[in-house]
Protein backbone atom coordinates (compact mmCIF):
# COMPACT_ATOMS: atom_id res chain seq x y z
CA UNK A 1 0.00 0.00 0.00
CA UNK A 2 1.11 3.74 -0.38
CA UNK A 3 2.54 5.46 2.30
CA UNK A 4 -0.48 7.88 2.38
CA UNK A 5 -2.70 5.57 2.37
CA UNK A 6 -4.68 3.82 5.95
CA UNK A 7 -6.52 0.82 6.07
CA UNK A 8 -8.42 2.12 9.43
CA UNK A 9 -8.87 5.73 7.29
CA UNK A 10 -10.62 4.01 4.44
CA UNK A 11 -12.88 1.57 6.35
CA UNK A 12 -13.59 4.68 9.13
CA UNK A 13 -14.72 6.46 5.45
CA UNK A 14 -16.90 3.65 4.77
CA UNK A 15 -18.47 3.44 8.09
CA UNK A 16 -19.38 6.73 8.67
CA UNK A 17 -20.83 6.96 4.60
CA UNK A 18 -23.20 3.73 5.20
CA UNK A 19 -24.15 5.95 8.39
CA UNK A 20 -25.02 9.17 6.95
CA UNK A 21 -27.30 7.22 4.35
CA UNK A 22 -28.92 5.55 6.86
CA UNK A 23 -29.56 9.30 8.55
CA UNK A 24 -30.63 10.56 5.15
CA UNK A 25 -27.58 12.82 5.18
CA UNK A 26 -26.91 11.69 1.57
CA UNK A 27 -24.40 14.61 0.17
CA UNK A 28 -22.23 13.83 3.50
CA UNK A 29 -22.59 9.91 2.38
CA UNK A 30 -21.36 10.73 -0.87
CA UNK A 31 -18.44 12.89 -0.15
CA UNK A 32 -17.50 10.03 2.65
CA UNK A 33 -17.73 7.16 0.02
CA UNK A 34 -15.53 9.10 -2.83
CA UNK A 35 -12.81 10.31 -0.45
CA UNK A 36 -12.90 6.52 0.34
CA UNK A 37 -12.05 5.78 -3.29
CA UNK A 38 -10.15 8.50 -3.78
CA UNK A 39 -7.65 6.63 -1.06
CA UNK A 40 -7.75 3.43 -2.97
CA UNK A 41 -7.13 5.07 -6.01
CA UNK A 42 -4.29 6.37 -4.49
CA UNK A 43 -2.83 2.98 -3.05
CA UNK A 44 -3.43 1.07 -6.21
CA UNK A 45 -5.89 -1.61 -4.03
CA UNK A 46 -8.28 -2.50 -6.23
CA UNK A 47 -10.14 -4.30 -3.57
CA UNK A 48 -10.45 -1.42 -1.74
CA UNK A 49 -11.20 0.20 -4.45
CA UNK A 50 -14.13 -1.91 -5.40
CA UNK A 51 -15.85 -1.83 -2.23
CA UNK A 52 -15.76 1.97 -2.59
CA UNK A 53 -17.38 1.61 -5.68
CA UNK A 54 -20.11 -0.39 -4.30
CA UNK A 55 -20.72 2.27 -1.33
CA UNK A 56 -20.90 4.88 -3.98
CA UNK A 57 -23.55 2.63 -5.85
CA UNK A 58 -25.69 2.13 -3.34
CA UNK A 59 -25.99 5.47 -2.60
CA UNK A 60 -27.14 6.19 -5.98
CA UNK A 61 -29.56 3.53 -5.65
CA UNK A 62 -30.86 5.47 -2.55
CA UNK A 63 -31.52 8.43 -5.07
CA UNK A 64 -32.72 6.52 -7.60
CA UNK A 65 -29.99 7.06 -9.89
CA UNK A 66 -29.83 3.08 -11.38
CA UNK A 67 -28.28 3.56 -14.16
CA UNK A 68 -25.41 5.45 -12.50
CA UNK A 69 -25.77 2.37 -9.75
CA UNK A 70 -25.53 -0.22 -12.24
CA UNK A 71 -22.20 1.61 -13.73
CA UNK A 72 -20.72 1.51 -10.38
CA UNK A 73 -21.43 -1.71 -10.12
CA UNK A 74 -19.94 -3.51 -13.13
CA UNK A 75 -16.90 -0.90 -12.69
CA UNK A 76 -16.66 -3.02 -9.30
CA UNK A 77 -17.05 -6.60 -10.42
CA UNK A 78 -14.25 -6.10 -13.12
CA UNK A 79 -11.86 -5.30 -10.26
CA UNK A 80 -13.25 -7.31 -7.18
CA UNK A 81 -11.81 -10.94 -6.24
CA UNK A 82 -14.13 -13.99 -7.22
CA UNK A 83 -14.52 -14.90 -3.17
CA UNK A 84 -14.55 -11.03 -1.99
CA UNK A 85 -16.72 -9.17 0.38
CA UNK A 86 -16.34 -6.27 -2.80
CA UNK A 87 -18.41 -8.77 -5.28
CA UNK A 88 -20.65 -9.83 -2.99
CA UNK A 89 -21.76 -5.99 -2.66
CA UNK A 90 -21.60 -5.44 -6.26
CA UNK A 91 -23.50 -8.69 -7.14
CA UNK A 92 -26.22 -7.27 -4.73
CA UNK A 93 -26.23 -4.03 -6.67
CA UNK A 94 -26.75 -5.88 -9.67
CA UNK A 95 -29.62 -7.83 -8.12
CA UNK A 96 -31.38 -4.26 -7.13
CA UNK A 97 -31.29 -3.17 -10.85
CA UNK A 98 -32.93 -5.83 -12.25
CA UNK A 99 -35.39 -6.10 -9.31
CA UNK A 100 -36.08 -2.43 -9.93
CA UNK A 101 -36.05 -2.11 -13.84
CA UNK A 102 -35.68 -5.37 -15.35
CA UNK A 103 -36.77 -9.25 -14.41
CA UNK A 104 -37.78 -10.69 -10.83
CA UNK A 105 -36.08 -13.57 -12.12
CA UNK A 106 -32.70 -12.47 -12.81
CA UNK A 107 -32.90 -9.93 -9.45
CA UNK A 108 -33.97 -13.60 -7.58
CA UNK A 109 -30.55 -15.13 -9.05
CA UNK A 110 -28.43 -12.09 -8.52
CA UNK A 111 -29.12 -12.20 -4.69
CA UNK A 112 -29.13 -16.17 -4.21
CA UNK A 113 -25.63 -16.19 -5.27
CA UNK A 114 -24.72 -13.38 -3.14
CA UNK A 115 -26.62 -15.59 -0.22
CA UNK A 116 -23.98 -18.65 -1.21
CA UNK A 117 -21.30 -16.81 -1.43
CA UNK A 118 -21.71 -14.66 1.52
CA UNK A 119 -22.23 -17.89 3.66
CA UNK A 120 -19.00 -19.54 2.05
CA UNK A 121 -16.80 -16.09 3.15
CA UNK A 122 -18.58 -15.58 6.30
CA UNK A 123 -20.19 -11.94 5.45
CA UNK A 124 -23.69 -12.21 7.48
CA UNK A 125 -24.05 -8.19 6.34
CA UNK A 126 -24.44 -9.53 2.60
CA UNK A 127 -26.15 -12.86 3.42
CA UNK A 128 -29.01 -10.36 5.31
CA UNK A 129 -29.36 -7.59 2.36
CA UNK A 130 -29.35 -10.95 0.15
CA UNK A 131 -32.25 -12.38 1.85
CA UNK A 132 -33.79 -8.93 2.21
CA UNK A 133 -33.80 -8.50 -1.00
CA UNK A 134 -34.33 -11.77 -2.57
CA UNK A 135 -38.00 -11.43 -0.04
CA UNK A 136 -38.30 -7.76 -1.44
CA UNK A 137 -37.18 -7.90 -5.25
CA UNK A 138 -38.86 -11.43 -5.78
CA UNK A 139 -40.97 -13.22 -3.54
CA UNK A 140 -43.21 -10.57 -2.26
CA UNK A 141 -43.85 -8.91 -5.66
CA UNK A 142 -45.03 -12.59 -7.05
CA UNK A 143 -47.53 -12.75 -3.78
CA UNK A 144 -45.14 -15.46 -2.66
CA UNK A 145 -45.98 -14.17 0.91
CA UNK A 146 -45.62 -16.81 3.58
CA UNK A 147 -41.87 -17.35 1.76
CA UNK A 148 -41.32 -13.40 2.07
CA UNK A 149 -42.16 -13.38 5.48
CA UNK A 150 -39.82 -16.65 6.54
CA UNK A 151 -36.94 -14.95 3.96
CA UNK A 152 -37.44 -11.40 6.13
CA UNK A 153 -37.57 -13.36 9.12
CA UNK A 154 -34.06 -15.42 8.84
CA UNK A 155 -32.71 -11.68 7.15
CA UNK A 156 -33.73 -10.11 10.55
CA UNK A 157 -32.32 -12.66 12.98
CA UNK A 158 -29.05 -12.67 10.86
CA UNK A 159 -29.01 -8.96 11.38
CA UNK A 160 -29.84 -9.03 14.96
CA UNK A 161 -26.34 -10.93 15.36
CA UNK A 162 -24.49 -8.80 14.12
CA UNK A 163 -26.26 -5.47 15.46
CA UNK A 164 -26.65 -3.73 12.25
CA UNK A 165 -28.39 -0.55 12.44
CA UNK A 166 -30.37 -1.63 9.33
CA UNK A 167 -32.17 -4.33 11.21
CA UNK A 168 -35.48 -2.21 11.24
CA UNK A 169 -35.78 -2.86 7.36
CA UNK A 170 -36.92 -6.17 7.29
CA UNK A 171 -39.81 -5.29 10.20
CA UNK A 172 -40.60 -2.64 7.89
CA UNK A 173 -41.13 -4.96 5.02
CA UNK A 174 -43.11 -7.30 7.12
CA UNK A 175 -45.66 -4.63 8.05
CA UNK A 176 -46.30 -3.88 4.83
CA UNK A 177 -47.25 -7.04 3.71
CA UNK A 178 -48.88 -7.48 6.99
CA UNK A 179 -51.33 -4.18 6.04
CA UNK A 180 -51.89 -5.65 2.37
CA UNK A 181 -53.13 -8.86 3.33
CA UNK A 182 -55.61 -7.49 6.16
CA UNK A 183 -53.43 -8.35 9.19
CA UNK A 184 -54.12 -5.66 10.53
CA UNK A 185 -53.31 -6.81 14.41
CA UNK A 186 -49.90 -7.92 12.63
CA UNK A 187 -48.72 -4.88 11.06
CA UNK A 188 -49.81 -3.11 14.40
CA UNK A 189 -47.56 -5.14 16.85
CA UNK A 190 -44.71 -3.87 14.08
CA UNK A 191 -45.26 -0.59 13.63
CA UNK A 192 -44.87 -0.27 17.57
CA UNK A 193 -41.66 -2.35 17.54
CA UNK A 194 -40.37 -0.35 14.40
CA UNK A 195 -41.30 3.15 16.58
CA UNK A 196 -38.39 2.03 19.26
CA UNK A 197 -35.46 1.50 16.54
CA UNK A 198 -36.50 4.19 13.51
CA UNK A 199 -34.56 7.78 15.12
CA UNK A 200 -36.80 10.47 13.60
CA UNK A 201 -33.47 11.91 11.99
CA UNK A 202 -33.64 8.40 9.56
CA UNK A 203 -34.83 7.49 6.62
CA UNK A 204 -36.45 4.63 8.31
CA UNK A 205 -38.76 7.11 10.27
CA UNK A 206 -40.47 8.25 6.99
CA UNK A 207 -41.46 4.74 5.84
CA UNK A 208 -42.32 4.13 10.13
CA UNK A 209 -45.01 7.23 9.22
CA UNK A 210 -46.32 5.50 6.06
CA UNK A 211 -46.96 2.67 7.79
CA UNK A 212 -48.70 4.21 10.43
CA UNK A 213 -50.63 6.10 7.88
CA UNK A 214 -52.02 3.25 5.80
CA UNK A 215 -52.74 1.21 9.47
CA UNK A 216 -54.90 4.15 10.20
CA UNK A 217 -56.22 4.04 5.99
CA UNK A 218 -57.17 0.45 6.25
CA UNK A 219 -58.79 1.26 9.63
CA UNK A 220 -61.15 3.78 8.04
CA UNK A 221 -59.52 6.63 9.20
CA UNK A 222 -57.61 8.20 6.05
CA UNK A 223 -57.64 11.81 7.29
CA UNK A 224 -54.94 10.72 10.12
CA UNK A 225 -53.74 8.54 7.28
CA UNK A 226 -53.43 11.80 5.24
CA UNK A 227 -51.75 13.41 8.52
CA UNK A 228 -49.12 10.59 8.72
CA UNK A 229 -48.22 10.72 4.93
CA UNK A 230 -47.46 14.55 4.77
CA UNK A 231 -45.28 14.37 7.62
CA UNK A 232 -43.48 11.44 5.78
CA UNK A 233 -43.38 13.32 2.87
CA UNK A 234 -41.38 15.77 5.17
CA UNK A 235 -38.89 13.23 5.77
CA UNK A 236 -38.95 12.27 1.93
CA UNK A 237 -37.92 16.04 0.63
CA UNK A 238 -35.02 16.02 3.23
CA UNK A 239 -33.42 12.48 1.99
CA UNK A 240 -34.07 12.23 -1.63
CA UNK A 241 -35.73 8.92 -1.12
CA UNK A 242 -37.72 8.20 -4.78
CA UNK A 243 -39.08 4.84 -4.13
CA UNK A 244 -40.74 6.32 -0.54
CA UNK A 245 -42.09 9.60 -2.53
CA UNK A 246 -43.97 7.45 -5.06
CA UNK A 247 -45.35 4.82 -2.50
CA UNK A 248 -46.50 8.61 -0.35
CA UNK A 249 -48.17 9.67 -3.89
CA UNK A 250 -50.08 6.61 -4.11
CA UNK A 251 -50.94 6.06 -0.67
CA UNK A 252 -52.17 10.23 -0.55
CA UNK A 253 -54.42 9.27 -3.85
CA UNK A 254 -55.72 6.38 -1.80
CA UNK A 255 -56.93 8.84 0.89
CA UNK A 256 -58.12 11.16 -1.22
CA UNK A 257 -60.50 8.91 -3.30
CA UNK A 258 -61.37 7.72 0.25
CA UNK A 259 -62.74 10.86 1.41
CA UNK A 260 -64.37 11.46 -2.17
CA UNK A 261 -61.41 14.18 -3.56
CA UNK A 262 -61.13 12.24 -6.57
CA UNK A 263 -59.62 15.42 -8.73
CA UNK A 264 -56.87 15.95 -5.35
CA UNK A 265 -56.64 11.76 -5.64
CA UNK A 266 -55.98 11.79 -9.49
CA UNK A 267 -53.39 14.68 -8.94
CA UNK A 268 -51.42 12.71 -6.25
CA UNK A 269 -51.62 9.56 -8.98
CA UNK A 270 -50.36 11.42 -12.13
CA UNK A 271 -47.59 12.24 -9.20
CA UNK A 272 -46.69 8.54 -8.59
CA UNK A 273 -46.63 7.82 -12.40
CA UNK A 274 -44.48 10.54 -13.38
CA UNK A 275 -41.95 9.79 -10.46
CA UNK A 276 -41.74 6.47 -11.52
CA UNK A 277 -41.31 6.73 -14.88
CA UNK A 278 -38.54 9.87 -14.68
CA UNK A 279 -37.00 7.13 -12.41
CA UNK A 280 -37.08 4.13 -14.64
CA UNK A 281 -38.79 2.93 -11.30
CA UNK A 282 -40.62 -0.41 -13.11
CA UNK A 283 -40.93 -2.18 -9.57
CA UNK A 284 -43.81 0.79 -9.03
CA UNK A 285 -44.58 2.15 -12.55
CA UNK A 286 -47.27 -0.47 -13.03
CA UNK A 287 -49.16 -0.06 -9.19
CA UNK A 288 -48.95 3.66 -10.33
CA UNK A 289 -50.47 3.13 -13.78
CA UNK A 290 -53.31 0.92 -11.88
CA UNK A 291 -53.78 3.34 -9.52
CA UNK A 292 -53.84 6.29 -11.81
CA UNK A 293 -56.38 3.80 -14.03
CA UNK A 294 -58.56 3.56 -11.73
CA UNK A 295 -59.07 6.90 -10.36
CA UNK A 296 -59.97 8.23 -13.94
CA UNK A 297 -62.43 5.60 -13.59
CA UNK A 298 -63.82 7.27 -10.76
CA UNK A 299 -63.26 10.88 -12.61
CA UNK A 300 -65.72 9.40 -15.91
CA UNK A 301 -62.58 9.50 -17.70
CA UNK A 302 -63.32 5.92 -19.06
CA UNK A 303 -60.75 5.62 -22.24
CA UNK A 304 -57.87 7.03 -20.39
CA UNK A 305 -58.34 4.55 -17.52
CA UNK A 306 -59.08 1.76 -19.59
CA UNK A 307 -55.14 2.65 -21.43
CA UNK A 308 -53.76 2.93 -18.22
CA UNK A 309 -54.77 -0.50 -16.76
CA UNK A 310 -54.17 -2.18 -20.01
CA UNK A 311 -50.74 -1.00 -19.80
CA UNK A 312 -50.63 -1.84 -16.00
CA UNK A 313 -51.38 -5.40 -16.95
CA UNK A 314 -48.91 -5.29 -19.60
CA UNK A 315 -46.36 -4.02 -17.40
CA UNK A 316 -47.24 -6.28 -14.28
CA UNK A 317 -47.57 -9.21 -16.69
CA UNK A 318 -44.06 -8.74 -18.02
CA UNK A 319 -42.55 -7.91 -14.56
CA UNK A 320 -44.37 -10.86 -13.51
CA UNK A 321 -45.26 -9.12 -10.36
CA UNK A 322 -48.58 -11.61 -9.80
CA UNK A 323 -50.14 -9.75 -6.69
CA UNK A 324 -50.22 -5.92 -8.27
CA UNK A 325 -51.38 -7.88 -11.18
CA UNK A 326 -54.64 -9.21 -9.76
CA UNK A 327 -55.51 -5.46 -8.85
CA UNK A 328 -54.55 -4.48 -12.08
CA UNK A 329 -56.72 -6.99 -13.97
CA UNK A 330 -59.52 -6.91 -11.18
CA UNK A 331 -59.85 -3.07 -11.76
CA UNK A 332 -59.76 -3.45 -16.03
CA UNK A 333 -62.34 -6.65 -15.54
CA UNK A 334 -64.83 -4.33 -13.52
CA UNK A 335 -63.71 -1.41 -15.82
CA UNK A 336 -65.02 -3.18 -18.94
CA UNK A 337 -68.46 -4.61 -17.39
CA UNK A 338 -69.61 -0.97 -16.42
CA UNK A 339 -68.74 -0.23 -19.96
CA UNK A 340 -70.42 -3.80 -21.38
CA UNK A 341 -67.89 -4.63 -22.88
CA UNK A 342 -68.01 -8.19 -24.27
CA UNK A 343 -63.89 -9.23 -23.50
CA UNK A 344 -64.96 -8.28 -19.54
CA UNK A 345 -65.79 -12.26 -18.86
CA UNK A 346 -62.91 -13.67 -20.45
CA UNK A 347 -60.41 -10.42 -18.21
């Protein structure tokens, strides 16, 4: 290594960049990460070098920036070891593109060999975000949800062991599908045990308030739901978190048609689409289009809704993301009766 350069320097750099994203702080993250690889640059370490890479990449993946993520990522594969903690990150940042643009399928791959080769080099931190995500990105997007909630499970144990701060994301992923299944007792008991670990200064406290908002939604309350969303939404404009803005615009237009504000609820869904889309956010551009579909419904406007779900299911069918599907084609079925339209038996 060069003289200038310190092991305990560059993993210190690392450190405290994975913490600032987890406080939102993401310019702070970013300088952190690229003085990291400006230091491995320096010492000609290319291992070093590629884990930098990877912080740097999932960072952009925080902002929504794929493309630049999956950049970052290849850059790091050609230059990481074939048993290294470097490709296991990169792998996973590979998995997260596809699971967010491309195929469940080749996301599902991408993070079971990042789960087998995490075991085999004993990195739990991987083996969790594998099983995380491999829950996430696959299994609870196909309605797969008694395997998404065994795969979150063994992902939260893991990072119990190994006290990572990030051990609130697989509760928060549980009470989600907790809330869209109807459990609502569930998703209750989580939200109070998510409350105790989510610091209001986190990331993790916006999608806490989300949670909170659709328990109170799906409890027939959606004015505190409402209450809980633009508070979140607070959080969201201070971090730069896309995915959490466009689950907030959908979950507002949910409230909104709700209360009967169908023009306010078909305002916050053109929201949700557009963010998704400027994104190249596929994982939520079809639930937007369905959403969006069916609130034009409600607004009479009957040909731009029937587009919009025909492209949901489309988009769903291709993503094969089964359970967003069934809305999809549920909405476009009752969509086409009310219009007598002869295909709405066979949809």
């Amino acid at each position: 290594m060069g003289k200038m350069y310190s092991s305990i320097s560059f993993e210190t750099l690392l450190n405290q960049s994975l913490d600032r994203e987890m406080d939102g702080e993401m310019a702070v993250a970013l300088q952190n990460a690229k003085a990291a690889l400006a230091q491995a640059q320096f010492a000609g370490d290319m291992e070093a070098y590629a884990q930098a890479l990877t912080r740097l990449g999932s960072i952009h993946y925080r902002l929504g920036h794929f493309e630049n993520m999956k950049e970052l990522a290849a850059r790091a594969l050609s230059q990481a070891g074939e048993e290294s903690r470097a490709r296991a990150d990169a792998l996973l940042l590979l998995g997260n593109y596809a699971f967010e643009t491309g195929s469940l399928d080749d996301a599902e791959a991408y993070f079971q060999e990042v789960a087998d080769l995490s075991r085999q080099i004993d990195y739990p931190l991987a083996r969790y975000r594998a099983l995380h995500n491999m829950a996430a990105g696959a299994y609870s997007l196909r309605g797969q949800f008694n395997l998404a909630l065994t795969t979150y499970e063994e992902a939260y144990r893991i990072a119990c062991q190994i006290n990572s701060p990030q051990k609130v994301i697989p509760l928060i992923a549980m009470c989600y599908i907790h809330l869209e299944i109807g459990q609502l007792s569930q998703a209750r008991h989580l939200i109070d045990k998510i409350a105790l670990q989510a610091a209001p200064d986190s990331f993790f406290y916006g999608y806490y308030l989300m949670l909170k908002g659709k328990l109170a939604e799906y409890e027939g309350d959606p004015s505190s739901g409402l209450s809980n969303y633009l508070q979140a939404e607070a959080v969201t404009e201070r971090i730069g978190d896309v995915t959490l803005h466009i689950f907030l615009s959908l979950c507002k237009s949910h409230c909104h048609r709700m209360l009967g504000n169908i023009a306010y609820a078909l305002e916050w869904a053109n929201d949700a689409v557009e963010w998704a889309n400027r994104a190249n956010n596929r994982r939520m551009t079809g639930r937007a289009l369905a959403e969006r579909g069916y609130v034009e419904w409600l607004a009479g406007r009957l040909e731009d809704s029937e587009k919009d779900l025909r492209n949901a299911v489309n988009d769903l069918t291709e993503r094969q993301q089964q359970f967003d599907l069934t809305l999809a084609q549920f909405y476009l079925a009752a969509l086409l009766f009310a219009r007598q339209n002869p295909l709405a038996e066979q949809v």
